[in-house]
Protein backbone atom coordinates (compact mmCIF):
# COMPACT_ATOMS: atom_id res chain seq x y z
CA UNK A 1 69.76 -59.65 -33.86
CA UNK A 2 72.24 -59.91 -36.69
CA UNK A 3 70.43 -58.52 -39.85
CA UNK A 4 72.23 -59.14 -43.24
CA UNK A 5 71.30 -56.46 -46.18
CA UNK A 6 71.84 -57.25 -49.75
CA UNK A 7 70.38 -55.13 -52.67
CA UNK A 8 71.25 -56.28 -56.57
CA UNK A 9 72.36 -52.91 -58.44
CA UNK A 10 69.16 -52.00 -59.68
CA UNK A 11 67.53 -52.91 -56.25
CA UNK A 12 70.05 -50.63 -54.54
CA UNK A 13 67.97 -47.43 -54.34
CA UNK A 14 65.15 -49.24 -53.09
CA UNK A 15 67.58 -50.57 -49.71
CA UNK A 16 68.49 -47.57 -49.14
CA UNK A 17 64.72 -46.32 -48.95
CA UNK A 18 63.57 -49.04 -46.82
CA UNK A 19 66.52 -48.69 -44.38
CA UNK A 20 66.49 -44.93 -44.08
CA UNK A 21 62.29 -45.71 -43.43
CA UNK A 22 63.18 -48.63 -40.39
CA UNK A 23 67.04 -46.77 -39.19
CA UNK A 24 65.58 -46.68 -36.14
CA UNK A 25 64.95 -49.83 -35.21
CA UNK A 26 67.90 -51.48 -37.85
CA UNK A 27 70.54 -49.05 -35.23
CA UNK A 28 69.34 -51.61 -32.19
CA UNK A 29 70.64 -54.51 -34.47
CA UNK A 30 74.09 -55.63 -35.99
CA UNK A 31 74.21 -55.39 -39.33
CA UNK A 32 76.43 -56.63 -41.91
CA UNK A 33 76.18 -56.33 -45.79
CA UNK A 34 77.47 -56.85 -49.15
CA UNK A 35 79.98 -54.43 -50.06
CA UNK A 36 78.15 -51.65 -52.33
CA UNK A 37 74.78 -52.12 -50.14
CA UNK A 38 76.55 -51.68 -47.30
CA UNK A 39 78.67 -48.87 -48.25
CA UNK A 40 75.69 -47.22 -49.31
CA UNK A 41 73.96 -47.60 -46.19
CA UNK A 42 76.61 -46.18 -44.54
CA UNK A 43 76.66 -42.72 -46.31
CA UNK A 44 73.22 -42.26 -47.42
CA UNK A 45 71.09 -43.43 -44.41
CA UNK A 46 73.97 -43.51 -41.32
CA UNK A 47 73.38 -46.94 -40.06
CA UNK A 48 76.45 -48.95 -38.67
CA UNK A 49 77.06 -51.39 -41.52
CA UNK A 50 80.50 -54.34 -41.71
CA UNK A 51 81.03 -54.17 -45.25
CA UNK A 52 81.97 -57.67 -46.80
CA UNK A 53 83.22 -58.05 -50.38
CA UNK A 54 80.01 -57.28 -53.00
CA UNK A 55 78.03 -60.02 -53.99
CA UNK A 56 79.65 -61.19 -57.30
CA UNK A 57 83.49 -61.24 -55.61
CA UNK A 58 81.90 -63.37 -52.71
CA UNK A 59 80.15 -61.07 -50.31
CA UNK A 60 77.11 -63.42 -50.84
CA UNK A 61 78.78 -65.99 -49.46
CA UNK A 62 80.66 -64.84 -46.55
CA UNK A 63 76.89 -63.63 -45.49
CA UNK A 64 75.83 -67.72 -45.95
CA UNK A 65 79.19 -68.70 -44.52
CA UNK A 66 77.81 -66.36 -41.42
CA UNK A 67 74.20 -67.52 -41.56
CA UNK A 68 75.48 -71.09 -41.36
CA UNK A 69 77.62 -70.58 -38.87
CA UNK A 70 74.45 -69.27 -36.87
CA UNK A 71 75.62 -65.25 -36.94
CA UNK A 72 73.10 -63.94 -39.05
CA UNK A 73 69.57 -64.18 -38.15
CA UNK A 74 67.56 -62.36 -40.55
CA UNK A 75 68.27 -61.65 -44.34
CA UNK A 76 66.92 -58.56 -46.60
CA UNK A 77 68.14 -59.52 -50.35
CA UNK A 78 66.20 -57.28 -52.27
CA UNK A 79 66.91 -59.34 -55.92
CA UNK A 80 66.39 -57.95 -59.23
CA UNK A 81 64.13 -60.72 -60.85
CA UNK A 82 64.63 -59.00 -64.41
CA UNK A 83 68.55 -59.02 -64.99
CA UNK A 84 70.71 -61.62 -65.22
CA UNK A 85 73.02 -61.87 -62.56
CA UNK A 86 76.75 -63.84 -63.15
CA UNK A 87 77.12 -64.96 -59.28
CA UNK A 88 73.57 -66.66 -59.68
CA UNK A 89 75.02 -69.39 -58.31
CA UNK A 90 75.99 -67.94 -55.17
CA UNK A 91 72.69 -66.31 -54.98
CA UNK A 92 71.14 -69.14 -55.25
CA UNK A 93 73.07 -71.02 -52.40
CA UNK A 94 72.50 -68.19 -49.96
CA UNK A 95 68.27 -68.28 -50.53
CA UNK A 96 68.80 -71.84 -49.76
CA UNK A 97 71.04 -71.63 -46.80
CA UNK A 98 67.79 -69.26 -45.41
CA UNK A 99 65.80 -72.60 -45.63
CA UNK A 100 68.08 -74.77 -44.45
CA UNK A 101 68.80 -73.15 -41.37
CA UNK A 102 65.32 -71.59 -41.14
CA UNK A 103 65.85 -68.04 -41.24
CA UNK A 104 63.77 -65.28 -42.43
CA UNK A 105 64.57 -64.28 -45.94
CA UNK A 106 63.07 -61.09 -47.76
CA UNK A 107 63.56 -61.00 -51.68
CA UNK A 108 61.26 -57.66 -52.29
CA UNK A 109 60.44 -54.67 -50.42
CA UNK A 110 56.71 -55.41 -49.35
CA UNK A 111 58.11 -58.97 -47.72
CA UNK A 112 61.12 -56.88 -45.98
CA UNK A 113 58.50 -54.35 -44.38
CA UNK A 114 56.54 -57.38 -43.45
CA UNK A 115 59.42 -58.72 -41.49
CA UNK A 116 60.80 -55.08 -40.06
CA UNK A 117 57.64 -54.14 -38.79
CA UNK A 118 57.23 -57.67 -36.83
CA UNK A 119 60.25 -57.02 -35.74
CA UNK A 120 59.85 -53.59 -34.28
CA UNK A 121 56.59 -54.95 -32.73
CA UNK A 122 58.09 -58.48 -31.11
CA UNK A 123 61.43 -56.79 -30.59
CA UNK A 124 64.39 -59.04 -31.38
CA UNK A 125 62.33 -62.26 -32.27
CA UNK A 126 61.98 -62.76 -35.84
């Protein structure tokens, strides 16, 4: 599968946790994330990440460009619900590319697990 990670600043940590937790099964799977997340995951939890541009210079939407293009097939977007972010729009559009093309979308940690651990148990079907 092509897995997407995304983590707003103050959500960043909290990635990095949750991917170090599922590296296991996340190395059996292409990933590909915003710049900073993806950087991150790189050097703190050794997973194989493409690094797009971060989310507010258009990493958000290369990821939907992707997703619509049918090369992304699961999303983790851990948002930050209590800071104002100035690409909202492009947030926005990405969530609702998810529904459109009906794929998985995780906004918090406990609905990322959810999907990881169905994942490790059904292997690549989402």
């Amino acid at each position: 599968m092509k897995i997407a990670l995304i983590a707003h600043d103050h959500k960043k940590d909290d990635m990095v946790a949750l991917a170090t937790a599922f590296a296991p099964l996340l190395r059996q799977h292409t990933l590909v994330g915003t710049g900073t997340t993806g950087g991150r995951l790189q050097a703190e939890a050794g997973l194989p990440v493409e690094c797009l541009l971060s989310g507010p210079l258009g990493g958000d939407l290369q990821i939907g460009a992707r997703l619509a293009m049918g090369e992304v097939n699961l999303v983790i977007f851990l948002r930050d619900p209590m800071t104002a972010q100035p690409h909202e729009p492009d947030i926005n559009a990405l969530v609702r590319a998810c529904d459109v093309h009906n794929v998985p979308c995780a906004t918090n940690v406990a609905s990322a697990r959810i999907l990881l651990q169905h994942l490790a148990a059904t292997g690549s079907r989402a």
